[in-house]
Structure formats: structure tokens, C-alpha cells
Protein backbone atom coordinates (compact mmCIF):
# COMPACT_ATOMS: atom_id res chain seq x y z
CA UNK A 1 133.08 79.09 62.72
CA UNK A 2 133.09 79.45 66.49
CA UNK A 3 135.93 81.96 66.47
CA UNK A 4 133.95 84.12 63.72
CA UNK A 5 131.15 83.88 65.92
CA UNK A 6 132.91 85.01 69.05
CA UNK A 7 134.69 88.27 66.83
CA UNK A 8 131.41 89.03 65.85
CA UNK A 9 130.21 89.11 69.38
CA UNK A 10 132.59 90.37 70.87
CA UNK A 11 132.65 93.65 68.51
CA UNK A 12 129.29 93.63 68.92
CA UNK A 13 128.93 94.08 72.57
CA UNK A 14 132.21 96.63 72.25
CA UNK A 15 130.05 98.68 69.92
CA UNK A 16 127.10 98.68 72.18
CA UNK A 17 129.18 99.65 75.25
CA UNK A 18 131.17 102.61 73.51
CA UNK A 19 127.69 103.66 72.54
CA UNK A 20 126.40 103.75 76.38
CA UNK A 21 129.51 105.08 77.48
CA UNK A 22 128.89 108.21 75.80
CA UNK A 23 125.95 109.32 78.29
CA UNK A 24 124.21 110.47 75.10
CA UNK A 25 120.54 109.81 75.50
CA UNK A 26 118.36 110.21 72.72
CA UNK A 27 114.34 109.62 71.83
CA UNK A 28 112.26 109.39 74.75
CA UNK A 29 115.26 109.31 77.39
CA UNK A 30 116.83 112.73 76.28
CA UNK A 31 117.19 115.78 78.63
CA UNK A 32 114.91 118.03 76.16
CA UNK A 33 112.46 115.35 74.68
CA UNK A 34 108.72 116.18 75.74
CA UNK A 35 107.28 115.06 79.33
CA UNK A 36 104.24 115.85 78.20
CA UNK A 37 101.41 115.82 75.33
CA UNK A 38 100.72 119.49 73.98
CA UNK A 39 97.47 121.00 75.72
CA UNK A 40 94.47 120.38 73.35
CA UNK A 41 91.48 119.71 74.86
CA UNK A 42 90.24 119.10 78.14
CA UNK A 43 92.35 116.17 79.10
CA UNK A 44 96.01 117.21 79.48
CA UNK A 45 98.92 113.66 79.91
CA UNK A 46 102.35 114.39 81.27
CA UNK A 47 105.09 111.88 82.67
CA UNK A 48 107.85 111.96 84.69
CA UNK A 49 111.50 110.70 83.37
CA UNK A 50 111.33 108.02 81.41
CA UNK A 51 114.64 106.25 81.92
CA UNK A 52 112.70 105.58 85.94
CA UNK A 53 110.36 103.24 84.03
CA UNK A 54 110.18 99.68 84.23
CA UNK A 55 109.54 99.26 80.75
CA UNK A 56 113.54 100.78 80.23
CA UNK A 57 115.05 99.40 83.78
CA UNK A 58 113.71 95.91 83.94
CA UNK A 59 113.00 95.04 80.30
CA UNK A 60 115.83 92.64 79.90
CA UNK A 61 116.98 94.79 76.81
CA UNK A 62 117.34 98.79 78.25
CA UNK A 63 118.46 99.59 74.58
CA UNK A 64 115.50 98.00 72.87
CA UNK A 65 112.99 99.15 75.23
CA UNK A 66 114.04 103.21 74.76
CA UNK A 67 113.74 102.63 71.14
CA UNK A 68 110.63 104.02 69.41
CA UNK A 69 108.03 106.54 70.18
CA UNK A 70 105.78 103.50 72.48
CA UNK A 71 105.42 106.27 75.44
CA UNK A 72 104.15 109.30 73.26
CA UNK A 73 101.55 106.97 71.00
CA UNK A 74 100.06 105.59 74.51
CA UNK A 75 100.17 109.13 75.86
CA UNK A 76 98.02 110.35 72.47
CA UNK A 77 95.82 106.55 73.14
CA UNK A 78 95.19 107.46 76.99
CA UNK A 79 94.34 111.08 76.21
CA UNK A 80 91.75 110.42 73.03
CA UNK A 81 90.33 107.78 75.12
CA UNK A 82 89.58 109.44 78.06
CA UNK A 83 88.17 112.31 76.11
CA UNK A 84 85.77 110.27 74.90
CA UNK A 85 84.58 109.18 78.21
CA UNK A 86 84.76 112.68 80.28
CA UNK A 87 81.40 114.06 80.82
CA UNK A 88 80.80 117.46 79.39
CA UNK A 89 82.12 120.29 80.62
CA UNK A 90 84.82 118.21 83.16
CA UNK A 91 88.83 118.29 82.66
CA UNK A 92 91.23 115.73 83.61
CA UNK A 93 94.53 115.79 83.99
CA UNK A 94 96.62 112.42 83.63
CA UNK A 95 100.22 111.54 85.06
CA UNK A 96 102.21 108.35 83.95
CA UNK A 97 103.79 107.12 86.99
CA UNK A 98 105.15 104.29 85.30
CA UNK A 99 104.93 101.70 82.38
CA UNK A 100 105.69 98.24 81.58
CA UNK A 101 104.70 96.64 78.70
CA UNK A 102 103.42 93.34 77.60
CA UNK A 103 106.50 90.88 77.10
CA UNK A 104 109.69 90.81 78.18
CA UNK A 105 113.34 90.71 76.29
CA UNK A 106 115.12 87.21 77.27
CA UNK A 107 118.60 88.16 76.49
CA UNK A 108 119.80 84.64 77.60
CA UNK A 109 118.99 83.09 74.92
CA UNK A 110 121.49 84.48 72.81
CA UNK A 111 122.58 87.61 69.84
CA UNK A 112 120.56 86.21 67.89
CA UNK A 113 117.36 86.72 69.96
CA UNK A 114 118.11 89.14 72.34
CA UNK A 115 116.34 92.08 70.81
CA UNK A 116 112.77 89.93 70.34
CA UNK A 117 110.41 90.66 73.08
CA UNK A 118 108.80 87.31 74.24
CA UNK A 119 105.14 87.41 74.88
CA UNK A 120 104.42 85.32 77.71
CA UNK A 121 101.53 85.69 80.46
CA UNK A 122 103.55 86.24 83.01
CA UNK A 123 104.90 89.16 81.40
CA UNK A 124 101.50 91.42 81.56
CA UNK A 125 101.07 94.78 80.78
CA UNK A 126 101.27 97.38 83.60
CA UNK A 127 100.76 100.66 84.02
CA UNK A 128 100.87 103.35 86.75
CA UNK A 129 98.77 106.64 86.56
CA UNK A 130 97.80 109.42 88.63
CA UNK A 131 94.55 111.76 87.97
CA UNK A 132 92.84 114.47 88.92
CA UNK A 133 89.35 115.45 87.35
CA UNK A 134 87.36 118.77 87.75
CA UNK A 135 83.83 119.79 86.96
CA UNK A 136 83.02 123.03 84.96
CA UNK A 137 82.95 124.70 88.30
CA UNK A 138 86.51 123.48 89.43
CA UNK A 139 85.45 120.82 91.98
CA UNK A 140 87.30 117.93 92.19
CA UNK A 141 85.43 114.97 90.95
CA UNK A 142 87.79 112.52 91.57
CA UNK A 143 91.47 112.12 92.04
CA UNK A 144 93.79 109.25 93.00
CA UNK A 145 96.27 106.36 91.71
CA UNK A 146 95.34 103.60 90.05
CA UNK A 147 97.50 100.69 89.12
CA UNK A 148 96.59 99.25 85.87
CA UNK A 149 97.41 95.58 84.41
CA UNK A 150 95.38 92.80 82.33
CA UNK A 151 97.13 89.68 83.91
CA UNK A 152 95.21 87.69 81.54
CA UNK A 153 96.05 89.95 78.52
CA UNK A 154 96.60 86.27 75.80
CA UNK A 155 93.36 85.29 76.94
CA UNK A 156 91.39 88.31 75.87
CA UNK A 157 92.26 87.57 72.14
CA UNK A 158 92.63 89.76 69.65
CA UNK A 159 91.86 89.19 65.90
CA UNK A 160 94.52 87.29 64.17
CA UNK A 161 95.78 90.48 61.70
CA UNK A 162 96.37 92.78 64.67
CA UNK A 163 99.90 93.91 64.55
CA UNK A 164 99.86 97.11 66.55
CA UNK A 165 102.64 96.46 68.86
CA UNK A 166 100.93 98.26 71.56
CA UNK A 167 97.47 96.32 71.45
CA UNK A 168 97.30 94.78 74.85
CA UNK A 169 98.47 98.08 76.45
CA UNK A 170 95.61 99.90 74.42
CA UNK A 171 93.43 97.45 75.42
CA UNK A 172 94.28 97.75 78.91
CA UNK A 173 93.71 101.05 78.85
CA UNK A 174 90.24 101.08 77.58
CA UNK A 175 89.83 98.54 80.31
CA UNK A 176 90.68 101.35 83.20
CA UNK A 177 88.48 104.23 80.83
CA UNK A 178 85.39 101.87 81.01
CA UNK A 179 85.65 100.96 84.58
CA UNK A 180 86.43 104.75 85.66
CA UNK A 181 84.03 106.58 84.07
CA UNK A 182 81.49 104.02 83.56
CA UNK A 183 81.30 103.58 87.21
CA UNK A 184 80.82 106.71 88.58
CA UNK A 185 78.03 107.88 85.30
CA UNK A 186 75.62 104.94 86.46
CA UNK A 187 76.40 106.13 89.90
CA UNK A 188 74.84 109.67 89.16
């Protein structure tokens, strides 16, 4: 039983290798996908390269974490949100600098559960992003870098049916929209 586990392993990690050794990327990580959301409205989202982020480098699973279209749904989540909160009239412009998302893959405990992501708290959500918002006239409103995470993401529960994968990122986000614009509309 050992030795048919081994086989199995073995082939498995052979297949996985041949794949990588191809240098084919595909989804997110491929040299024509989309580094951007398609203009529409007055908050624009782009992104640098993907395969930089820590979501893909330090996931514990690089071929689990590329997998999916995560990056473009919280690109469509940031860019509705903030919409909502822009005053009229102003444009923003939005830059992921980097993403990490809520778990982590723990690859040593074995095949069999090296493709679940563990959700731990001290695995929070994180996220990097660069803005830039004008007024109607073209004035710079604000602009700068703000590093995003919930550290205490399992504590701010959610209801017990929630099974969007990307909930505590989501939420995190519409932590940063709140504080952002909240902030500086009482301040006027």
C-alpha cells in the first residue's frame, strides 16, 4: 500500500513539474491576460504582474493560488465599491500593488491536503493599493499608498452560509472605502 502510495506521488509531482517546466502561463499569470478592469465609470483599477504577488509567491501552493479569476472579481469588488463612495463629479484611479489573501496553503501536511487553504488568524488578508483622486476640475484630492489588512478578520464573523471565498478580502475592502471616504466627507 505504501509503494502504491509512493507511485502515485511520485507521478504526481512528475506531472506537476513537466507542467511548470513548460514556462506556459495561463489565467491571471499570462503575458496577454488583462492588467486592468475596462474603463466604465469614473473609477478606473489596474495592477501590475501578477506572478510579483504574494498571494502566488508565498502562498505555500504557487499552482493553487494562480488558479481562478480571485484578482479580476476583487478588481470589479474594489471598483463598484469605491464608486459608491466617490463624491459626485470626482474620479479615482486605483493600482493593486499587491495581494495576499486570507489563509495560507500548508503543503506539509501532505497530497492529500496540500491544495486546501487553511484559515488561520495569523494568515490575514492583505492588500497593497495606490490612488489618485481628482475633482471635476482636475485637482488632486488625494493620492497616496495605503496598506490594507483586517488582522482580526475570524473575529469579525460572518453569517454561517457565507461561502464567497473572497469574503474577508471584500470585507476588508469595504473597511479601507469607509475609512477613506468617510473621513475626509465629515471633514468637509
Amino acid at each position: 500500500m505504501k509503494l502504491k502510495h509512493f507511485a502515485l506521488s511520485a507521478a504526481l509531482a512528475l506531472a506537476t513539474v513537466g507542467c511548470a517546466s513548460t514556462g506556459t502561463a495561463t489565467g491571471m499569470l499570462a503575458p496577454d491576460a488583462p492588467r486592468a478592469l475596462a474603463a466604465q465609470g469614473p473609477v478606473s483599477v489596474s495592477w501590475g504582474d501578477p506572478a510579483k504577488f504574494t498571494e502566488i509567491t508565498g502562498s505555500g501552493n504557487r499552482f493553487e493560488a494562480e488558479r481562478g479569476d480571485w484578482l479580476n472579481k476583487l478588481a470589479v469588488y474594489l471598483r463598484d465599491q469605491s464608486e459608491k463612495a466617490l463624491p459626485a463629479g470626482n474620479t479615482l484611479s486605483l493600482t493593486i500593488v499587491d495581494i495576499k489573501r486570507a489563509g495560507q496553503y500548508e503543503p506539509w501536511y501532505g497530497i492529500e491536503r496540500q491544495n486546501i487553504r487553511m484559515i488561520r488568524d495569523i494568515y490575514p488578508p492583505r492588500m497593497t493599493l495606490k490612488f489618485r483622486e481628482l475633482d471635476a476640475q482636475g485637482n488632486v484630492v488625494a493620492e497616496g499608498e495605503r496598506r490594507l489588512t483586517d488582522p482580526a478578520f475570524l473575529l469579525n464573523s460572518t453569517p454561517l452560509n457565507d461561502t464567497d471565498p473572497l469574503r474577508y478580502e471584500k470585507r476588508m475592502i469595504d473597511s479601507w472605502v469607509r475609512r477613506e471616504f468617510n473621513s475626509r466627507t465629515a471633514a468637509r
